[in-house]
Protein backbone atom coordinates (compact mmCIF):
# COMPACT_ATOMS: atom_id res chain seq x y z
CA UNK A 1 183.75 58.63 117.37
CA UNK A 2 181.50 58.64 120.76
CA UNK A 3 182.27 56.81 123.76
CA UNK A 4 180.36 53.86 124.70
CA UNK A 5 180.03 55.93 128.59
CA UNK A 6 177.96 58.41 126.42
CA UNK A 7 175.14 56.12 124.93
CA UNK A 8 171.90 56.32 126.86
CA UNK A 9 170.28 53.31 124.66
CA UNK A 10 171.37 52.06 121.73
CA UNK A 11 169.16 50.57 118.82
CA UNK A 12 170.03 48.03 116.40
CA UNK A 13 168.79 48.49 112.67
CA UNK A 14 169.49 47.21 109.03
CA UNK A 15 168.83 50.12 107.41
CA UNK A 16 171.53 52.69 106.00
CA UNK A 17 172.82 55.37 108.07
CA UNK A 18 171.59 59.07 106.65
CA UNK A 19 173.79 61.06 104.52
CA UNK A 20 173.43 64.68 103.13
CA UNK A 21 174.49 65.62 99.69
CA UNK A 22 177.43 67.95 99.28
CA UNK A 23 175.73 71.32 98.48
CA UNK A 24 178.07 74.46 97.15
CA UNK A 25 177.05 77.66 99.28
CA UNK A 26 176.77 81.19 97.26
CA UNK A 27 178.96 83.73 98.46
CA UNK A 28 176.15 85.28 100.31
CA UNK A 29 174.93 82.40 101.89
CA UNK A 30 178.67 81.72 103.50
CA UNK A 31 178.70 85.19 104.82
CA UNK A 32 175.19 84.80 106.21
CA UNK A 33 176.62 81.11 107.87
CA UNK A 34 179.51 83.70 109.73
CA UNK A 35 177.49 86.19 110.90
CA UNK A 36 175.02 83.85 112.72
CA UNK A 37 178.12 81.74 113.84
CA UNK A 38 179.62 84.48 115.47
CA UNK A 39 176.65 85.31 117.45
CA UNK A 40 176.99 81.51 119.13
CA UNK A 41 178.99 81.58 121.92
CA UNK A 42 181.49 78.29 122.12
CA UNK A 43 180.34 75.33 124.19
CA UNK A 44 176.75 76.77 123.33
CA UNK A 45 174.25 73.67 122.52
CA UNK A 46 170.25 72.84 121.70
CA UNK A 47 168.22 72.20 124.77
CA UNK A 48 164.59 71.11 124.48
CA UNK A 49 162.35 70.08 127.16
C-alpha cells in the first residue's frame, strides 16, 4: 500500500497491471543475490537525474 500524500500524478488505464513469473534461483545465484545485498547499505535507494 502507498499513501495517497505520496502520489505525484496519477494515471488512469485499462490495461493489466505487470506481473513477473516466479523464477527458482540456483544455489549460486542466491549466494551471488547476498553478497551484493550486503554491500547495500539500508535506507540506500536509485537516484537518476
Amino acid at each position: 500500500m502507498i499513501s495517497v500524500d505520496k502520489i505525484d500524478c496519477f494515471v488512469p488505464s485499462s490495461r493489466p497491471l505487470l506481473s513477473i513469473p516466479d523464477c527458482r534461483l540456483s544455489d549460486v545465484e542466491r549466494q551471488i543475490g547476498e553478497h551484493v545485498a550486503s554491500l547495500i547499505p539500508d535506507g540506500a535507494t536509485i537516484h537518476g537525474e
